[in-house]
PDB file of N, CA and C in Angstrom:
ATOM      1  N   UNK A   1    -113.156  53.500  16.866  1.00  0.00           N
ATOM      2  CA  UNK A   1    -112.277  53.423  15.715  1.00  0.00           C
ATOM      3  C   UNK A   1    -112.589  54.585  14.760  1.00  0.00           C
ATOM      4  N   UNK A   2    -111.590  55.213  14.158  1.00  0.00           N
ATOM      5  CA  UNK A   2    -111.517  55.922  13.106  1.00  0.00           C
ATOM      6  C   UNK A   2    -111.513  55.767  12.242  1.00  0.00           C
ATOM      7  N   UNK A   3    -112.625  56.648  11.239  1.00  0.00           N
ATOM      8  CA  UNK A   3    -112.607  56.232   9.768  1.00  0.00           C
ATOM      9  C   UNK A   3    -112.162  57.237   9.210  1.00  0.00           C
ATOM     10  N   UNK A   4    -111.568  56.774   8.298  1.00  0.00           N
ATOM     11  CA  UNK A   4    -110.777  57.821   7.157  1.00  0.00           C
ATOM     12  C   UNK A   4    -111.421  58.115   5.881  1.00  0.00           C
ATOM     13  N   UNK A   5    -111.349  59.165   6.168  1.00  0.00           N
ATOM     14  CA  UNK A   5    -111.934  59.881   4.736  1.00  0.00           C
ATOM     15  C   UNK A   5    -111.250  60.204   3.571  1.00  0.00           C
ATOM     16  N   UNK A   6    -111.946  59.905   2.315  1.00  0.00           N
ATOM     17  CA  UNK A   6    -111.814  59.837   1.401  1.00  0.00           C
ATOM     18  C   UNK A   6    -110.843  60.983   0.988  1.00  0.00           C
ATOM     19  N   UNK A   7    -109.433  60.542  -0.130  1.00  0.00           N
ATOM     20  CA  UNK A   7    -108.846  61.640  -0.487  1.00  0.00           C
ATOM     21  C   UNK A   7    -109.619  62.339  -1.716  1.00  0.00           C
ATOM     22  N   UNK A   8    -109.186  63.648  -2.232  1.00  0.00           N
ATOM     23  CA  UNK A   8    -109.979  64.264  -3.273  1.00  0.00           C
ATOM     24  C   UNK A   8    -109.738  63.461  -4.388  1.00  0.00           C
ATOM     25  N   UNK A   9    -108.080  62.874  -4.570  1.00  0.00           N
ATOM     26  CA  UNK A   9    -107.837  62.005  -5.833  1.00  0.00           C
ATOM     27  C   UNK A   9    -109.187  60.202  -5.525  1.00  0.00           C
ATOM     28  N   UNK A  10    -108.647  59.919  -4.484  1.00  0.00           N
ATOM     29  CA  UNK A  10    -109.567  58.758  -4.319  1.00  0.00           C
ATOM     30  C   UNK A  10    -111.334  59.097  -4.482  1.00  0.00           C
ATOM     31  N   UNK A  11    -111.773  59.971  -4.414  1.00  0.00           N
ATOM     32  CA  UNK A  11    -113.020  60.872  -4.755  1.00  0.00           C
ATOM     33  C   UNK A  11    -112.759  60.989  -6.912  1.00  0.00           C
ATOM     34  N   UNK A  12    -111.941  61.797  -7.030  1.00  0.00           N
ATOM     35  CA  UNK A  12    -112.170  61.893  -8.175  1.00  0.00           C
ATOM     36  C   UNK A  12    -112.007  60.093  -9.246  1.00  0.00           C
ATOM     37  N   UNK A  13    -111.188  59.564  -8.504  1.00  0.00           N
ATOM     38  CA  UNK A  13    -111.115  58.162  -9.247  1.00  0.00           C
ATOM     39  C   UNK A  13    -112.508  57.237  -9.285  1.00  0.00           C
ATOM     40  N   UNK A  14    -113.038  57.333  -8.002  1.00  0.00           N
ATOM     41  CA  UNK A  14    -114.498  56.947  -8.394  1.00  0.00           C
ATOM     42  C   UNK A  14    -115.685  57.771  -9.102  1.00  0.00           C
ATOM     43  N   UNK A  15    -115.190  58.913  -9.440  1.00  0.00           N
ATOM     44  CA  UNK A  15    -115.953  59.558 -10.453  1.00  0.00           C
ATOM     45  C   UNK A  15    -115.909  58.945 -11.332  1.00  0.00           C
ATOM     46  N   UNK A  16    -114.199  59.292 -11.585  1.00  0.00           N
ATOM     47  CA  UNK A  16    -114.184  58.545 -13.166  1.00  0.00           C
ATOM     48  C   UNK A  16    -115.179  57.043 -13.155  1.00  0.00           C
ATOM     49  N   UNK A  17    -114.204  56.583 -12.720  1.00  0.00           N
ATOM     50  CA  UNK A  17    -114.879  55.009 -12.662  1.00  0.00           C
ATOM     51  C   UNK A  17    -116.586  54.999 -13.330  1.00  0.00           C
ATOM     52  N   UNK A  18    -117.238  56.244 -12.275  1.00  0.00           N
ATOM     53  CA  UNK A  18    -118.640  55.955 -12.160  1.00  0.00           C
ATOM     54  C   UNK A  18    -119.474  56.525 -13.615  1.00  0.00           C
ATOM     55  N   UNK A  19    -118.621  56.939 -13.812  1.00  0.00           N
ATOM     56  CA  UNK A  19    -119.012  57.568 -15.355  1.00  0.00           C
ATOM     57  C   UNK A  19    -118.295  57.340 -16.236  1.00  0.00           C
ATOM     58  N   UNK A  20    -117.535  56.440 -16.090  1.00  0.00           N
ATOM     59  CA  UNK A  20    -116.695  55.927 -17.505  1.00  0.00           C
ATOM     60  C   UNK A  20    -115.618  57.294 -18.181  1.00  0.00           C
ATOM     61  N   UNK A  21    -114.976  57.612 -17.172  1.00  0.00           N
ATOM     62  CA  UNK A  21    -114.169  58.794 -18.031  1.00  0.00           C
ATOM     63  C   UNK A  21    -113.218  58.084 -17.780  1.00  0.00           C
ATOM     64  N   UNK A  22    -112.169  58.049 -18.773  1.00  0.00           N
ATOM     65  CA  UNK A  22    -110.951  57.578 -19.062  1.00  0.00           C
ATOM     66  C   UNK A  22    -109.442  58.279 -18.159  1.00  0.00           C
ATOM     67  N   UNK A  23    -109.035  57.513 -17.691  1.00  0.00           N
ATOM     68  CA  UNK A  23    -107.739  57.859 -16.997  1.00  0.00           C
ATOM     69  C   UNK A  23    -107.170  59.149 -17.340  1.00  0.00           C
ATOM     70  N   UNK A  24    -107.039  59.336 -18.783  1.00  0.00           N
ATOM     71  CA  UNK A  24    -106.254  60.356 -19.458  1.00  0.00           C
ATOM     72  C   UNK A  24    -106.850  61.585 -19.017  1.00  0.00           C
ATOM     73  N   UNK A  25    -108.388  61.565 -19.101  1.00  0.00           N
ATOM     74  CA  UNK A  25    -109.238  62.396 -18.716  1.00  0.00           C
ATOM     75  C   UNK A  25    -109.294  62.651 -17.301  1.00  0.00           C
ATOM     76  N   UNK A  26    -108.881  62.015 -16.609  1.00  0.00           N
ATOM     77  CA  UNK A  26    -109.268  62.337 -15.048  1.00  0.00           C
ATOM     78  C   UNK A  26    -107.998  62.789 -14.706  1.00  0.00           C
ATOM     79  N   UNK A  27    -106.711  62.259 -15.228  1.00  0.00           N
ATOM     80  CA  UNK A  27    -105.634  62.650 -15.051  1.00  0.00           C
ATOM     81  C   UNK A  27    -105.668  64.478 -15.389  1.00  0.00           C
ATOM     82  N   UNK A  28    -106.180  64.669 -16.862  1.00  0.00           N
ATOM     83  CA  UNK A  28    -105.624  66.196 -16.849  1.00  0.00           C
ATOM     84  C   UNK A  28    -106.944  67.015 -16.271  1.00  0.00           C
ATOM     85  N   UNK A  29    -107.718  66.356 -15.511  1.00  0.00           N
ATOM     86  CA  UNK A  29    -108.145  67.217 -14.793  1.00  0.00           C
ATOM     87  C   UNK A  29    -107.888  67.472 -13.121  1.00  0.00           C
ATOM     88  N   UNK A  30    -107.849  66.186 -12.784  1.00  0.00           N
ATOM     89  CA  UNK A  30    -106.532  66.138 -11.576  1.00  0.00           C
ATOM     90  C   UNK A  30    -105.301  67.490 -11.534  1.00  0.00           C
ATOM     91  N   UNK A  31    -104.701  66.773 -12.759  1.00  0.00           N
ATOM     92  CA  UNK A  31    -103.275  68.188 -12.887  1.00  0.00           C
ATOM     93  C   UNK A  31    -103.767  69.860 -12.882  1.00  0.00           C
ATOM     94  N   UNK A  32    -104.855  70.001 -13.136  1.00  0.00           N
ATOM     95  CA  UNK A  32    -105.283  71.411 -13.128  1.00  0.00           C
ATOM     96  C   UNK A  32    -105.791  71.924 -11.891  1.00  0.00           C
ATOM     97  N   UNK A  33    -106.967  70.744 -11.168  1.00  0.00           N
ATOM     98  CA  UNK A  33    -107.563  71.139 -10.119  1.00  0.00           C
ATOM     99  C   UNK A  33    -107.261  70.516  -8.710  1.00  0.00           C
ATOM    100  N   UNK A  34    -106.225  70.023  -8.713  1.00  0.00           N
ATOM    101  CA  UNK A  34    -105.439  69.724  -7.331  1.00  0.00           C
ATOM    102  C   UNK A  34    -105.756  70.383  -6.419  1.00  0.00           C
ATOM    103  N   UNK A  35    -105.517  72.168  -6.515  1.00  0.00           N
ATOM    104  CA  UNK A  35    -105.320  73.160  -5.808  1.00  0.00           C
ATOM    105  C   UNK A  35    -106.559  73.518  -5.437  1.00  0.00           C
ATOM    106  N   UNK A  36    -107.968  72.768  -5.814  1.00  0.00           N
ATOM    107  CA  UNK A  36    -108.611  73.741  -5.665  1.00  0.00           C
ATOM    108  C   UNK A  36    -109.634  73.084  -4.370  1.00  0.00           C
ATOM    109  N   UNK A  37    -110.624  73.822  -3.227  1.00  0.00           N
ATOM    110  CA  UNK A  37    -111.328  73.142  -2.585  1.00  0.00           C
ATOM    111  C   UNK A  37    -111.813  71.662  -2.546  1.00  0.00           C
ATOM    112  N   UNK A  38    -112.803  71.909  -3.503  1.00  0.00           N
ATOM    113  CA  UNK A  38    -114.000  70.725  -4.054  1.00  0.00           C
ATOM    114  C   UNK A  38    -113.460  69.910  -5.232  1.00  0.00           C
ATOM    115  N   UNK A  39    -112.665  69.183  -5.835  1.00  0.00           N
ATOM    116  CA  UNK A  39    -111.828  68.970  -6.888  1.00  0.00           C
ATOM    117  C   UNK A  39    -113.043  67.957  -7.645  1.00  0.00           C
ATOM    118  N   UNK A  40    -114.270  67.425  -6.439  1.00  0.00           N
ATOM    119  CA  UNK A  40    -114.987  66.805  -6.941  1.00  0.00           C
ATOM    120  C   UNK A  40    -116.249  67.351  -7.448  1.00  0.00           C
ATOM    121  N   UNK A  41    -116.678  68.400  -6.855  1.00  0.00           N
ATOM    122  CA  UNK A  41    -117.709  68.980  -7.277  1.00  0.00           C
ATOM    123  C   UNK A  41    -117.157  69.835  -8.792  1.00  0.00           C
ATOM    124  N   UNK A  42    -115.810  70.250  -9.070  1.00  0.00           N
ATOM    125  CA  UNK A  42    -115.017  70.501 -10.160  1.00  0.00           C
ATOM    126  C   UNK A  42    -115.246  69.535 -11.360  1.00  0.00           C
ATOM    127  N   UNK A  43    -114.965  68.160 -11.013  1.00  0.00           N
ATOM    128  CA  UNK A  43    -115.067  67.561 -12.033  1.00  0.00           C
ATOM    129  C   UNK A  43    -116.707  67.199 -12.236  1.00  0.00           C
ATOM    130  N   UNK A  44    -117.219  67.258 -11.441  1.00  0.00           N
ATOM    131  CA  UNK A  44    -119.341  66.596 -11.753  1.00  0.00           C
ATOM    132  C   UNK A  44    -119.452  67.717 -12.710  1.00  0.00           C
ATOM    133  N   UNK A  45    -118.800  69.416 -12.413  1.00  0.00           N
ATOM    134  CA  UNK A  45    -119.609  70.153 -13.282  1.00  0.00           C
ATOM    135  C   UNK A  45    -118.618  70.537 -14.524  1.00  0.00           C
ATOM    136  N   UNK A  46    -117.835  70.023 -14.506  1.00  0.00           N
ATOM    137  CA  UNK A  46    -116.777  69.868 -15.840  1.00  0.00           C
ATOM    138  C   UNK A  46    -117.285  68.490 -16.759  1.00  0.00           C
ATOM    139  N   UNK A  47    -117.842  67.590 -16.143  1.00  0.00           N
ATOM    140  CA  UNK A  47    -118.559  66.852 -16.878  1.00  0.00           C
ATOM    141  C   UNK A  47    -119.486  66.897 -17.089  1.00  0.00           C
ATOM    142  N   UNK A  48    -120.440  67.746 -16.599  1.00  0.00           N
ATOM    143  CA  UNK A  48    -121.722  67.979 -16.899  1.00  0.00           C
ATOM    144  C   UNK A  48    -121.891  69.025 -18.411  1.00  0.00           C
ATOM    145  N   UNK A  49    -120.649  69.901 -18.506  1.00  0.00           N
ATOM    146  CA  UNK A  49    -120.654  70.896 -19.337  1.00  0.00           C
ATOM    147  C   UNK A  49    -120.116  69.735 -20.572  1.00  0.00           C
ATOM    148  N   UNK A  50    -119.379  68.839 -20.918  1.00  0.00           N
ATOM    149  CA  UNK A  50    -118.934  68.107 -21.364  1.00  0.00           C
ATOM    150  C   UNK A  50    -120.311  66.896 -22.036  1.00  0.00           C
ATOM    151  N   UNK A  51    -120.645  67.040 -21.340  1.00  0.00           N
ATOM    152  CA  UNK A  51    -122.172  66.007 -21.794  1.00  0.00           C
ATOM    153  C   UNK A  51    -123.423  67.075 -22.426  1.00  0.00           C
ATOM    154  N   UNK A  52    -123.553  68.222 -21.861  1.00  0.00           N
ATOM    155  CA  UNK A  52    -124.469  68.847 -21.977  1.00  0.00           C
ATOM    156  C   UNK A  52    -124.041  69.599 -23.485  1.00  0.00           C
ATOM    157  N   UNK A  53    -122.985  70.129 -23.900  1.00  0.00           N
ATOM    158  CA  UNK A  53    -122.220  70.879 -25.187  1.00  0.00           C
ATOM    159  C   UNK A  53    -121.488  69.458 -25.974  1.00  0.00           C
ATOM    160  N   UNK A  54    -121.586  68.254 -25.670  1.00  0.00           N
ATOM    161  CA  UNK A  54    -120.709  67.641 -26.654  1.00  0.00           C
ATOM    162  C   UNK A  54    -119.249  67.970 -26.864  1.00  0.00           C
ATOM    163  N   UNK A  55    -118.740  68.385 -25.652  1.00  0.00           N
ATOM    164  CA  UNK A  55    -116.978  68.532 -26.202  1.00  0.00           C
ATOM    165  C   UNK A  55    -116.229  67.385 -25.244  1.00  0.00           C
ATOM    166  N   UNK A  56    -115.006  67.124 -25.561  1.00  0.00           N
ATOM    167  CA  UNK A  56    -113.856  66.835 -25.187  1.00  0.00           C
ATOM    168  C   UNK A  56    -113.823  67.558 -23.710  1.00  0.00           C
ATOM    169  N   UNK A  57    -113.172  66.287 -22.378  1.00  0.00           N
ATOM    170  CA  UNK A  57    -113.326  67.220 -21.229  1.00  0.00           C
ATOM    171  C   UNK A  57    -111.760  67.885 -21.116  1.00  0.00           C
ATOM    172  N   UNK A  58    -111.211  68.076 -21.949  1.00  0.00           N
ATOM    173  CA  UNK A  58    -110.242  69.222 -21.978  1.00  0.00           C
ATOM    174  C   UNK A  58    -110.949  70.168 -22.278  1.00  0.00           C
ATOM    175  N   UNK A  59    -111.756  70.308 -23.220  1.00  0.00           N
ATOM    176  CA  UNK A  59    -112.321  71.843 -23.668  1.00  0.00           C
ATOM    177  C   UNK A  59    -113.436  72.131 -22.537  1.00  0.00           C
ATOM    178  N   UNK A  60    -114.186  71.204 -22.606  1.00  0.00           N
ATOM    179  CA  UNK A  60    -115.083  71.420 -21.427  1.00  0.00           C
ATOM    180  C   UNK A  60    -114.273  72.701 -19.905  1.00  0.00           C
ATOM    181  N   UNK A  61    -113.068  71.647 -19.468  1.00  0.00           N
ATOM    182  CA  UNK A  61    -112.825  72.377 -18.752  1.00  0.00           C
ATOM    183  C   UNK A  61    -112.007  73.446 -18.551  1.00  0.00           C
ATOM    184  N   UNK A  62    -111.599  74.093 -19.927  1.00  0.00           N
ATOM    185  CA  UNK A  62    -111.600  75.403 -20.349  1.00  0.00           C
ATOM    186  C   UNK A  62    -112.719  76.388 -20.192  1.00  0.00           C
ATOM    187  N   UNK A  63    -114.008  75.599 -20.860  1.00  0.00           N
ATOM    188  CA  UNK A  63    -114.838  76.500 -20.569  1.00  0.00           C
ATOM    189  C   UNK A  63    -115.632  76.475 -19.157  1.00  0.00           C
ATOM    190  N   UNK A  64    -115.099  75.562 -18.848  1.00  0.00           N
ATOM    191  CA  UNK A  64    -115.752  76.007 -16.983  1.00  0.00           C
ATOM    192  C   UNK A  64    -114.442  76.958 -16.505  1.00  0.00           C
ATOM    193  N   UNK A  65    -113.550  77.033 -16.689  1.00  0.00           N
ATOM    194  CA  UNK A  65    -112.644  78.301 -16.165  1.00  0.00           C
ATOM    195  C   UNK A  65    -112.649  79.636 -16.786  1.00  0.00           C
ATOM    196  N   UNK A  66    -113.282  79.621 -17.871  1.00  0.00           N
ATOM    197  CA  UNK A  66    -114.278  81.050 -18.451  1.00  0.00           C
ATOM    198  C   UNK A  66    -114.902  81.506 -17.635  1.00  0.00           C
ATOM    199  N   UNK A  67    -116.607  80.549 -17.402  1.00  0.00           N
ATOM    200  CA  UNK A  67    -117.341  80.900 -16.650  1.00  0.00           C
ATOM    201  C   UNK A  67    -117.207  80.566 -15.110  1.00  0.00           C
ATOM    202  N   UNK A  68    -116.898  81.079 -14.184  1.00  0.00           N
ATOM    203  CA  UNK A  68    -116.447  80.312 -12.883  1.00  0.00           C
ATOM    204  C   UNK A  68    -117.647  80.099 -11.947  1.00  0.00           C
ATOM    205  N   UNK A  69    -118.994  80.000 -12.745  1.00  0.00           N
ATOM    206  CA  UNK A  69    -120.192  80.144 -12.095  1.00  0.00           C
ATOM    207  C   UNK A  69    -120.992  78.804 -12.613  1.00  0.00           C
ATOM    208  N   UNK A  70    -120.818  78.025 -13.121  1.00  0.00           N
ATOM    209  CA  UNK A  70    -120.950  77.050 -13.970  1.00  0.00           C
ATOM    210  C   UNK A  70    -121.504  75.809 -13.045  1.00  0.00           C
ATOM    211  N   UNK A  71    -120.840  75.978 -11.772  1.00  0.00           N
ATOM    212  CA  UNK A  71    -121.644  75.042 -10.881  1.00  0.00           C
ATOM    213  C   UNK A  71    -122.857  75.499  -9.941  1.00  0.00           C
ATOM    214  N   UNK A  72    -123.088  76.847 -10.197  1.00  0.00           N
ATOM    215  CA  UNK A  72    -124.404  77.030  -9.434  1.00  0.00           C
ATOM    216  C   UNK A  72    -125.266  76.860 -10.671  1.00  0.00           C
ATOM    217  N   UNK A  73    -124.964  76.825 -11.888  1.00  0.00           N
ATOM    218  CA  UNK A  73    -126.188  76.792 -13.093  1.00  0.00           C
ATOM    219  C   UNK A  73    -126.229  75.039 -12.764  1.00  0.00           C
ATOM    220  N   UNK A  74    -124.808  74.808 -12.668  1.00  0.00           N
ATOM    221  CA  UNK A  74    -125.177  72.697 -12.661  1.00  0.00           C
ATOM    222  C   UNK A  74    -126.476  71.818 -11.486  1.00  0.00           C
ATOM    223  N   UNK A  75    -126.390  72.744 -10.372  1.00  0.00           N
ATOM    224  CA  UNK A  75    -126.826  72.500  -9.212  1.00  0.00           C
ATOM    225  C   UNK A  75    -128.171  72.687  -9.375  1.00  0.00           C
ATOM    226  N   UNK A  76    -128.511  74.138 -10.340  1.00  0.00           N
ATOM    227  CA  UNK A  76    -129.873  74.176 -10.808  1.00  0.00           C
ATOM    228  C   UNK A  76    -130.272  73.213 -11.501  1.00  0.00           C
ATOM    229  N   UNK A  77    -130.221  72.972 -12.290  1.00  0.00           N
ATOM    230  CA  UNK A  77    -130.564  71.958 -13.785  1.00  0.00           C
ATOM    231  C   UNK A  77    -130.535  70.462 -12.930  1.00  0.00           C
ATOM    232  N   UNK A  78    -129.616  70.460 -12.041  1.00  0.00           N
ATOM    233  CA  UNK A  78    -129.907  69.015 -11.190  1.00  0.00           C
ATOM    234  C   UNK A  78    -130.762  69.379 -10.376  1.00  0.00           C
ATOM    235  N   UNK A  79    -131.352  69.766 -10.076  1.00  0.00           N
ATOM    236  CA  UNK A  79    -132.343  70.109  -8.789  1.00  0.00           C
ATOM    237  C   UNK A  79    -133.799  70.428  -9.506  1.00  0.00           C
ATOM    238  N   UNK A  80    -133.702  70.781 -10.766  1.00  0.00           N
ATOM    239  CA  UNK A  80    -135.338  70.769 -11.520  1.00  0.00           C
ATOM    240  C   UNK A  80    -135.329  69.796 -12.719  1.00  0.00           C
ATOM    241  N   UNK A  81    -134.254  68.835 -12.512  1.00  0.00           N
ATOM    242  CA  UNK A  81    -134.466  68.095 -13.414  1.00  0.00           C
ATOM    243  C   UNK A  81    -134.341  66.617 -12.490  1.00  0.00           C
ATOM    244  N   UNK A  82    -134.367  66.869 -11.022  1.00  0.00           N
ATOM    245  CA  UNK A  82    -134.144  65.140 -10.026  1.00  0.00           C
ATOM    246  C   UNK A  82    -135.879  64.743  -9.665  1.00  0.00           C
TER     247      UNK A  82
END
């Protein structure tokens, strides 16, 4: 039997879920990053910038599309801080 794997939206909905981000919030980040590979590794480090600076994850993920390097700094900081 075949198992089916997870869609990126069904991935990002248990993000939210798992961290308490609000629909509205997962929604406009959904609408931006549809297109992109990893939509989930998108949102861990759009929320990470969001927790770590204190903003709104609209602004947050403005400023992860500034810096487009933002998840190899996230990957660090999780990896010397696990």
């Amino acid at each position: 039997m075949r198992h089916r794997l997870p869609t990126d939206l069904e991935l990002l909905v248990e993000l939210a879920c798992a961290v308490d981000l609000d629909y509205q919030d997962a929604y406009y980040i959904w609408e931006r990053a549809n297109d992109q590979e990893n939509v989930y590794l998108l949102v861990e480090t759009v929320l990470y910038i969001a927790k770590m600076h204190r903003l709104p994850v609209c602004l947050a993920f403005i400023a992860y599309q500034m810096r487009p390097n933002w998840h190899q700094e996230y990957h660090s900081i999780k990896w010397l801080t696990a």
